[in-house]
C-alpha atoms as a PDB file:
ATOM      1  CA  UNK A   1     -81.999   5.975  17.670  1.00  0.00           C
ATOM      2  CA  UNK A   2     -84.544   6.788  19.972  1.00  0.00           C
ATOM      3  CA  UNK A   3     -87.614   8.558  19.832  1.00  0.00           C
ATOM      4  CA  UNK A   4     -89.965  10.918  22.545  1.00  0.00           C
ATOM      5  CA  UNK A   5     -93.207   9.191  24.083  1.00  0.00           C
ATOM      6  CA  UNK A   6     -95.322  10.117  26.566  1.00  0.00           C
ATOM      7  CA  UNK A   7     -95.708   8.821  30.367  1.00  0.00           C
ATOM      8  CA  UNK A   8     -98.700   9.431  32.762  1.00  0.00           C
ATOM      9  CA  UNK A   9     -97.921   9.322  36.685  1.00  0.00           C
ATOM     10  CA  UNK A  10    -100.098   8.045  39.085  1.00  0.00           C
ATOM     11  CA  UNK A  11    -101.120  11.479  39.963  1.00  0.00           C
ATOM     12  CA  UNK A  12    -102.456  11.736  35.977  1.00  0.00           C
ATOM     13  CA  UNK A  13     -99.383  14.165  34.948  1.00  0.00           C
ATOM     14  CA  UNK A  14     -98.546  13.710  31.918  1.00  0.00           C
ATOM     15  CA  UNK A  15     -94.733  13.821  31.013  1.00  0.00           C
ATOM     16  CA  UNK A  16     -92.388  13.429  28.080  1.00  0.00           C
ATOM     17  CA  UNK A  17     -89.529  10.501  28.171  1.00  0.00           C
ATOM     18  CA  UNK A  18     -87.077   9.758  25.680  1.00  0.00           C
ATOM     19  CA  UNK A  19     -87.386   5.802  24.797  1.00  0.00           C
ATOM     20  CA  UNK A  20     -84.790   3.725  23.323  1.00  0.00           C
ATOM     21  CA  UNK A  21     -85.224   0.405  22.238  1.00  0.00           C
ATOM     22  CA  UNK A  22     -83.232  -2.388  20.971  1.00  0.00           C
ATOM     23  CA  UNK A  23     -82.669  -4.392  18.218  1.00  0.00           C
ATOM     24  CA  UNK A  24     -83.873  -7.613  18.967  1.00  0.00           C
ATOM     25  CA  UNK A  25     -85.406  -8.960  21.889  1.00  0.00           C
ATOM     26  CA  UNK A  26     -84.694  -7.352  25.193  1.00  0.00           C
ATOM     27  CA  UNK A  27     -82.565  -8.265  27.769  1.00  0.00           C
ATOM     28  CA  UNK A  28     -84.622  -6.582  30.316  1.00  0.00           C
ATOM     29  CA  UNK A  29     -85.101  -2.466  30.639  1.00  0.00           C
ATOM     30  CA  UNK A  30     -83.182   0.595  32.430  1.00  0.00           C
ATOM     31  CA  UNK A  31     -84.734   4.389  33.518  1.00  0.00           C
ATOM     32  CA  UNK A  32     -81.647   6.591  32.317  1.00  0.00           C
ATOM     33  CA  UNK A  33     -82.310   9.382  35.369  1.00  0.00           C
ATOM     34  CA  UNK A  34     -81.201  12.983  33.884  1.00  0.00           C
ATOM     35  CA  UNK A  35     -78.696  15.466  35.528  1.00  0.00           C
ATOM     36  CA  UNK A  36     -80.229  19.212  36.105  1.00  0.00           C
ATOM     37  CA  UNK A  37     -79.679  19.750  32.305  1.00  0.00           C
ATOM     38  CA  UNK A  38     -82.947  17.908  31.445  1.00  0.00           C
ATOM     39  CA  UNK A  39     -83.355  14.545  28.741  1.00  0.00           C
ATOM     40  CA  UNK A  40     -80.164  16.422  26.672  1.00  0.00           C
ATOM     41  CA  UNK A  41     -78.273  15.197  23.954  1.00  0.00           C
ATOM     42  CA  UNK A  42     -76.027  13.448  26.091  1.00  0.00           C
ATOM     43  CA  UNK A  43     -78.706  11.959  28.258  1.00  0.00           C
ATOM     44  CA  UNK A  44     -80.340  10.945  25.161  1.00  0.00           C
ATOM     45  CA  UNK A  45     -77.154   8.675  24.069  1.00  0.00           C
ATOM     46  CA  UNK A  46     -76.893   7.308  27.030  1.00  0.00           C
ATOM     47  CA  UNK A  47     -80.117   5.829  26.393  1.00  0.00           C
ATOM     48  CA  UNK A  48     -78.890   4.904  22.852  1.00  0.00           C
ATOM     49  CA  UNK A  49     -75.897   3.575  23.995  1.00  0.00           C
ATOM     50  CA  UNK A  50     -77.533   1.015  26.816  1.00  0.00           C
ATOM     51  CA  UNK A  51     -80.528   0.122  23.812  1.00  0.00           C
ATOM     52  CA  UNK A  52     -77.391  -0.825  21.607  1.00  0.00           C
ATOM     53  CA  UNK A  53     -76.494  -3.215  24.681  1.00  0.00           C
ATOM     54  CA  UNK A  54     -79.888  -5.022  25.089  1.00  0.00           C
ATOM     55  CA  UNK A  55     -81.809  -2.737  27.215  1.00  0.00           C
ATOM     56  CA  UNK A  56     -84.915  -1.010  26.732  1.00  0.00           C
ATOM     57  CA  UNK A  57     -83.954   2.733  27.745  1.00  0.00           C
ATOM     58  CA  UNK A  58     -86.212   5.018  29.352  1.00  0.00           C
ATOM     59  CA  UNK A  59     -85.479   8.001  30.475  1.00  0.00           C
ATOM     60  CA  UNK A  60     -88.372   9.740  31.697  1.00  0.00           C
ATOM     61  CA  UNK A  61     -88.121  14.589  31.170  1.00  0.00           C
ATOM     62  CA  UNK A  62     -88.230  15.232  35.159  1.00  0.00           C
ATOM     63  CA  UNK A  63     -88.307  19.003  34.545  1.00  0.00           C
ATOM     64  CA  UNK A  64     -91.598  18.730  31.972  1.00  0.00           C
ATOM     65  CA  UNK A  65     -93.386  19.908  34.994  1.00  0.00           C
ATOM     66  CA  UNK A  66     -92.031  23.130  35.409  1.00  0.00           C
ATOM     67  CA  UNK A  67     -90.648  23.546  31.597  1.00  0.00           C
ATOM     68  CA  UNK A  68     -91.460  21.174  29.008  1.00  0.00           C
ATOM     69  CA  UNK A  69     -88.326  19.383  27.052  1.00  0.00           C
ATOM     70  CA  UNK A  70     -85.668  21.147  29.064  1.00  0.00           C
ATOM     71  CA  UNK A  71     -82.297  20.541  26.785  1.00  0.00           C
ATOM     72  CA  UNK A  72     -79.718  22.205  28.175  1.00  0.00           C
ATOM     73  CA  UNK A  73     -75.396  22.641  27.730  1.00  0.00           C
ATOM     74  CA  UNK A  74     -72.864  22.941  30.109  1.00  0.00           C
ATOM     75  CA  UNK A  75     -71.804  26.537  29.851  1.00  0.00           C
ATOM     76  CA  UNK A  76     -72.326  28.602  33.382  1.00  0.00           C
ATOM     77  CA  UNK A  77     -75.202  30.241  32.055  1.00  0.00           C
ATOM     78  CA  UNK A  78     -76.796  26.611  31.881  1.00  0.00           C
ATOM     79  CA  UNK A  79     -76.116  25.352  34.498  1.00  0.00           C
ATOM     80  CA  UNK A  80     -77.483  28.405  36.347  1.00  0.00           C
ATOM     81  CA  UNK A  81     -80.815  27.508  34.487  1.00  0.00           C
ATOM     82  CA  UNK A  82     -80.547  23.749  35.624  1.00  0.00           C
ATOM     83  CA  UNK A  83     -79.680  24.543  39.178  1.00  0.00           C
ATOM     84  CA  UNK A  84     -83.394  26.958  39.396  1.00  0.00           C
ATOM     85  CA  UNK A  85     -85.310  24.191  37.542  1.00  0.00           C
ATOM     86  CA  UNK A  86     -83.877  21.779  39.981  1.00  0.00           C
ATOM     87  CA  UNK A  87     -84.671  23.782  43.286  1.00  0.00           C
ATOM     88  CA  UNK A  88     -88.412  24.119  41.691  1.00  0.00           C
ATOM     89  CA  UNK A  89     -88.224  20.420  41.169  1.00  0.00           C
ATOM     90  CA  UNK A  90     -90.062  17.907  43.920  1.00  0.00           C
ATOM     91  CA  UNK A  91     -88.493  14.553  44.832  1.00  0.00           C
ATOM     92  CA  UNK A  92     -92.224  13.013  45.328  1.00  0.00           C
ATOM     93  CA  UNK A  93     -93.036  14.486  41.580  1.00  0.00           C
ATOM     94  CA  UNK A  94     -89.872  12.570  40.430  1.00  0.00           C
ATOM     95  CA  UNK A  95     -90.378   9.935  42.386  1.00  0.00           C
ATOM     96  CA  UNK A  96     -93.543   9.200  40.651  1.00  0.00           C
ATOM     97  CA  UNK A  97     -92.497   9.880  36.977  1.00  0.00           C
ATOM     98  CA  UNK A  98     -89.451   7.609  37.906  1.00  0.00           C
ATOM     99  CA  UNK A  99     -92.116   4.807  38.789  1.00  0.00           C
ATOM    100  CA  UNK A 100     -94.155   5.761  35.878  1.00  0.00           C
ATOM    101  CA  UNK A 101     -91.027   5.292  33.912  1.00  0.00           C
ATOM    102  CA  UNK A 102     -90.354   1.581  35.105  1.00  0.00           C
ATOM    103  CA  UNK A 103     -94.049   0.572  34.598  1.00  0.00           C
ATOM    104  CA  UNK A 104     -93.980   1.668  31.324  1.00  0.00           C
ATOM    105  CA  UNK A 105     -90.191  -0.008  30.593  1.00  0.00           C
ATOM    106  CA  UNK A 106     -91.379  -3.361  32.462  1.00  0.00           C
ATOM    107  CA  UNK A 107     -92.987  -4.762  29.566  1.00  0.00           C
ATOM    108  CA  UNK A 108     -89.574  -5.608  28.649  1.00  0.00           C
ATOM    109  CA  UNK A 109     -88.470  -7.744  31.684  1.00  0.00           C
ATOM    110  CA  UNK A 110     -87.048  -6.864  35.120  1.00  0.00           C
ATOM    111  CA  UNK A 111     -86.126  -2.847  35.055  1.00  0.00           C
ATOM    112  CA  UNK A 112     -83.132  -1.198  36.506  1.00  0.00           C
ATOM    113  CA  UNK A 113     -82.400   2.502  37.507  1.00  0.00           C
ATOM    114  CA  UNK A 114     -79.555   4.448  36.215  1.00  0.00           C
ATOM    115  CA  UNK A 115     -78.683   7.992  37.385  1.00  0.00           C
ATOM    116  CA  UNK A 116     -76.203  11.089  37.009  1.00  0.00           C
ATOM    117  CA  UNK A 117     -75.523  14.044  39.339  1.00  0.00           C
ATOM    118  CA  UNK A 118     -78.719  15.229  40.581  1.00  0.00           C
ATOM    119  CA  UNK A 119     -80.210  12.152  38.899  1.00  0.00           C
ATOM    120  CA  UNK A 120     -78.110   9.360  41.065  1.00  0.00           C
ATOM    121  CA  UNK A 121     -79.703  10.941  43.836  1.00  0.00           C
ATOM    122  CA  UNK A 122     -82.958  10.311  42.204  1.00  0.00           C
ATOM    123  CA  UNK A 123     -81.723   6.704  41.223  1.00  0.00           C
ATOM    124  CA  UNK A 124     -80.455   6.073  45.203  1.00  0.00           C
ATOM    125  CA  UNK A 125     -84.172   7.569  46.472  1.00  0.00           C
ATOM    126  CA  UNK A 126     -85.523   5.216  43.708  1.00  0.00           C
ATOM    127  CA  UNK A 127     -83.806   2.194  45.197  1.00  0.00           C
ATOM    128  CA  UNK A 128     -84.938   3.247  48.902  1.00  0.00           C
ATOM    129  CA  UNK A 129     -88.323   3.940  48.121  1.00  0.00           C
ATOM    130  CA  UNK A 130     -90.065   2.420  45.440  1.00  0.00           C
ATOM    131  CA  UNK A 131     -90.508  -1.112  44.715  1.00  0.00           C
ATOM    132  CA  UNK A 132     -89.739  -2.936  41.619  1.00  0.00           C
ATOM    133  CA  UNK A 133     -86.379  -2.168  40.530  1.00  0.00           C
ATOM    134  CA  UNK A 134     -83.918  -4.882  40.137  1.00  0.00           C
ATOM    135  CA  UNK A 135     -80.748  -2.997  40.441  1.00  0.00           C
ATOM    136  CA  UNK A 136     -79.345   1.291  41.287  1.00  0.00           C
ATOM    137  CA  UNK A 137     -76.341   2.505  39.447  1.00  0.00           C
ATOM    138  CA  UNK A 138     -76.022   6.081  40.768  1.00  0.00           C
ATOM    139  CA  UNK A 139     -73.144   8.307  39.352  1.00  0.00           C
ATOM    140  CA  UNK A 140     -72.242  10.608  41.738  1.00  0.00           C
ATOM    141  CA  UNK A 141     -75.377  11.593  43.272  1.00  0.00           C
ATOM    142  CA  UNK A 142     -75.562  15.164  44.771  1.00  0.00           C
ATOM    143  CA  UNK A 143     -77.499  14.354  48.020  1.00  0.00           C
ATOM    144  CA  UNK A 144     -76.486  10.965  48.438  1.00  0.00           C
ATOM    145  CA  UNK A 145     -74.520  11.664  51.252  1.00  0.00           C
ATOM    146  CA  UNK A 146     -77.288  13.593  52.793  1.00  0.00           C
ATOM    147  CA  UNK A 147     -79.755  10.721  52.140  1.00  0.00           C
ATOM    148  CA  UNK A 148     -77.462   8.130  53.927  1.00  0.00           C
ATOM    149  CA  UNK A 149     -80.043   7.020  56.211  1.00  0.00           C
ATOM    150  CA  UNK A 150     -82.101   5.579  53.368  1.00  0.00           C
ATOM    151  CA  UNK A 151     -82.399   1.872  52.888  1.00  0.00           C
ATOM    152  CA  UNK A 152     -82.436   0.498  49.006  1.00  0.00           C
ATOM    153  CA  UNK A 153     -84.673  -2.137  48.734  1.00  0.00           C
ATOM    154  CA  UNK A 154     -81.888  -3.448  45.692  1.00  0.00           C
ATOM    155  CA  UNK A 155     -78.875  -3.925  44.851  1.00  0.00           C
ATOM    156  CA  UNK A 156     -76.498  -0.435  44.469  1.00  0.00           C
ATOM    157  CA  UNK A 157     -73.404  -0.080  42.350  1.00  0.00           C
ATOM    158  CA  UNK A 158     -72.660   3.791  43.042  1.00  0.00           C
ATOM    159  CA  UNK A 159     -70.013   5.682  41.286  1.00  0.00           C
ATOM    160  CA  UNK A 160     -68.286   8.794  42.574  1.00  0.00           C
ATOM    161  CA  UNK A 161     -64.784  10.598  42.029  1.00  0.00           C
ATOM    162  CA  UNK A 162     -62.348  11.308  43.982  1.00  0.00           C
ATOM    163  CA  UNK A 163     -61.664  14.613  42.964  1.00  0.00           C
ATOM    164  CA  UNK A 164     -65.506  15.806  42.972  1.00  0.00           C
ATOM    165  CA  UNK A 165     -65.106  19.226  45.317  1.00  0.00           C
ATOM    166  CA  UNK A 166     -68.800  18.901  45.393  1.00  0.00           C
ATOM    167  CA  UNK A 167     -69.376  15.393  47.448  1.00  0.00           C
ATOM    168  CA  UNK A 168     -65.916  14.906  48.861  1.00  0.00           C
ATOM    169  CA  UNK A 169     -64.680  11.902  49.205  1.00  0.00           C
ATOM    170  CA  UNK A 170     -64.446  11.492  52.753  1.00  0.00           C
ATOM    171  CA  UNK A 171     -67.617  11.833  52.942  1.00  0.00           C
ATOM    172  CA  UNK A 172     -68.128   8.876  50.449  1.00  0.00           C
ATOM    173  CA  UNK A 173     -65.896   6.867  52.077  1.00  0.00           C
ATOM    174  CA  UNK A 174     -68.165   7.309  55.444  1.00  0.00           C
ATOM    175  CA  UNK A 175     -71.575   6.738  52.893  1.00  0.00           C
ATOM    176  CA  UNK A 176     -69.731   3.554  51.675  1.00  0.00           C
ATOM    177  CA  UNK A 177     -68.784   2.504  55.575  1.00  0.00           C
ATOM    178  CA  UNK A 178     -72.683   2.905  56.703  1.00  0.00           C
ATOM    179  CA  UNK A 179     -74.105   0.969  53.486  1.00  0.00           C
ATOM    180  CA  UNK A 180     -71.945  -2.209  53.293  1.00  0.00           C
ATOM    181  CA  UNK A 181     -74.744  -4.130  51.448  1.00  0.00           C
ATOM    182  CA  UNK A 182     -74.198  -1.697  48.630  1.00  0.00           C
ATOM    183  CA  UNK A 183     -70.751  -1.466  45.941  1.00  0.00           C
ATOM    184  CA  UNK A 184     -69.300   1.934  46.121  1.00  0.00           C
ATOM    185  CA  UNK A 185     -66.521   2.875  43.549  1.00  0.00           C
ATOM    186  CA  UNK A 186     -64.412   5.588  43.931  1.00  0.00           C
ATOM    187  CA  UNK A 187     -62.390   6.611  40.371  1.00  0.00           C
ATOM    188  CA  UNK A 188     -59.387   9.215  39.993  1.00  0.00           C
ATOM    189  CA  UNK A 189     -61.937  11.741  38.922  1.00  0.00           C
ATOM    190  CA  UNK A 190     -64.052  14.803  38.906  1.00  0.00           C
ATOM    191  CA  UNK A 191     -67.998  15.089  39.370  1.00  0.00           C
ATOM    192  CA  UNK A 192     -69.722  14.481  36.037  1.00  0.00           C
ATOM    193  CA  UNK A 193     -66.810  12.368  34.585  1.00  0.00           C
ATOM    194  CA  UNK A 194     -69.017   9.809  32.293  1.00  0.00           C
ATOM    195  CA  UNK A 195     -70.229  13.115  30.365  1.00  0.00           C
ATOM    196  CA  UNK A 196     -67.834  13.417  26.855  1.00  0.00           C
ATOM    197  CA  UNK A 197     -69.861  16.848  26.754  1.00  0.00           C
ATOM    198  CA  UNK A 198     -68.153  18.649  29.663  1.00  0.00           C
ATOM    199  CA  UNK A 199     -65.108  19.601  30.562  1.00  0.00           C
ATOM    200  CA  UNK A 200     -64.356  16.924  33.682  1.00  0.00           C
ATOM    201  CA  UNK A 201     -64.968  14.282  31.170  1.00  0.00           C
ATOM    202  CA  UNK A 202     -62.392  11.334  31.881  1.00  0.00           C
ATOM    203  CA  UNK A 203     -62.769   8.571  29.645  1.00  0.00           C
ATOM    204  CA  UNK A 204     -60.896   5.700  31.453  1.00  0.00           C
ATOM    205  CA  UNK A 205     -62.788   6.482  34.645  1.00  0.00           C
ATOM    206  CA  UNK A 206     -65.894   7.062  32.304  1.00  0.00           C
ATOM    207  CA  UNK A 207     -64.819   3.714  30.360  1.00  0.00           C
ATOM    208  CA  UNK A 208     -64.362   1.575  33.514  1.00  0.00           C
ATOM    209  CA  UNK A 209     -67.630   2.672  35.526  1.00  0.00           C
ATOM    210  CA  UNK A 210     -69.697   1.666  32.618  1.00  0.00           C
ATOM    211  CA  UNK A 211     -68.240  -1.420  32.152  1.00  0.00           C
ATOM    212  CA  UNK A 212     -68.668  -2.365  36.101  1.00  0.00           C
ATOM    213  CA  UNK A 213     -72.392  -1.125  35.684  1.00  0.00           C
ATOM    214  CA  UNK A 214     -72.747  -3.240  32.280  1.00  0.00           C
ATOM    215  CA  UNK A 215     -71.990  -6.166  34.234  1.00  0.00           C
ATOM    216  CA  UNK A 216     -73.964  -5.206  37.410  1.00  0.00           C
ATOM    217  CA  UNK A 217     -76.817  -5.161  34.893  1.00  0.00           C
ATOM    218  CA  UNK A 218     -75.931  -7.896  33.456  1.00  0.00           C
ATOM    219  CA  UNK A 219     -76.403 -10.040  36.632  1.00  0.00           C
ATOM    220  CA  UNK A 220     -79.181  -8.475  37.921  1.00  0.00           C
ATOM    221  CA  UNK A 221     -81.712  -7.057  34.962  1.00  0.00           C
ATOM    222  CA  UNK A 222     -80.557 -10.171  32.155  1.00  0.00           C
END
């Protein structure tokens, strides 16, 4: 199990982050980037669930500058509540509690960036424009596909379904055309399909992207 520490950006804001750790020594460290429903329970096991695989887990409470400790569901009235903290949210303010994240998790060896929903696009930004990370594993970022023109300075293995009416697919199949230095999966599913909490949960798709990602980590973090 994990527990809650504290991070402090470069800009001296000081932010919660959920902090998994492993048993042993190691294998290197991941930032666990949170949808619009804040460091929840499921983000939270995530975190767990990579620690249990070697990796020190960070994943660093985005929202805590607008609302501390956001924890959110999936019910419509939540993710009306996720969708306002998100358009109060500024990429440059989770851009640097992102970085704060990995300078805190680099103790641990190289660091790699995982993201879901509005938190791949925060993973792919990550890749583009910060230094340090050894590896991007967005899950079907919201804004990717606006944010084509970016340029990850590390490998990407990006996840996205094919039946997501919210990035649609050709439009991922146009993102994967203009970044062929990048992996980009396509799985016979819906958007947030890796979360067992909500209802487009599809556990072979779910089962299979985490695997892939395992071993892109693997390869690239230790």
């Amino acid at each position: 199990m994990g527990h809650w520490i504290d991070l402090i950006a470069a800009d001296g804001a000081t932010i919660s982050a959920w902090r998994a750790e492993p048993k042993g020594a190691p294998r290197g460290a991941l930032v666990v980037v949170q949808e619009i429903f804040g460091v929840n329970s499921h983000i939270r096991s995530v975190c767990d669930g990579y620690a249990a695989d070697g990796y020190l887990a960070l994943a660093p409470a985005l929202f805590d500058r607008i609302q501390p400790r956001v924890d959110l569901g999936y019910t419509p009235e939540d993710i009306e509540r996720g969708r306002a903290l998100k358009a109060k949210a500024s990429l440059d303010h989770a851009l640097a509690d992102v970085e704060a994240a990995r300078a805190a998790a680099s103790s641990a060896g190289k660091v790699g960036i995982v993201g879901y929903c509005w938190g791949g696009y925060v993973a792919w930004m990550s890749a583009s424009r910060l230094p340090g990370f050894a590896c991007a594993a967005p899950y079907y970022g919201g804004g990717m596909l606006e944010a084509s023109g970016e340029r990850p300075r590390c490998p990407v293995l990006a996840h996205f379904g094919e039946q997501d009416s919210m990035i649609p697919v050709e439009g991922v199949r146009k993102f994967a055309a203009a970044h062929p230095e990048s992996q980009v999966l396509i799985y016979p599913a819906n958007h947030g399909f890796n979360c067992d909490q909500r209802g487009s949960f599809d556990a072979s798709s779910a089962k299979l992207a985490r695997e892939r990602t395992l071993a892109f980590l693997r390869q690239h973090v230790g």
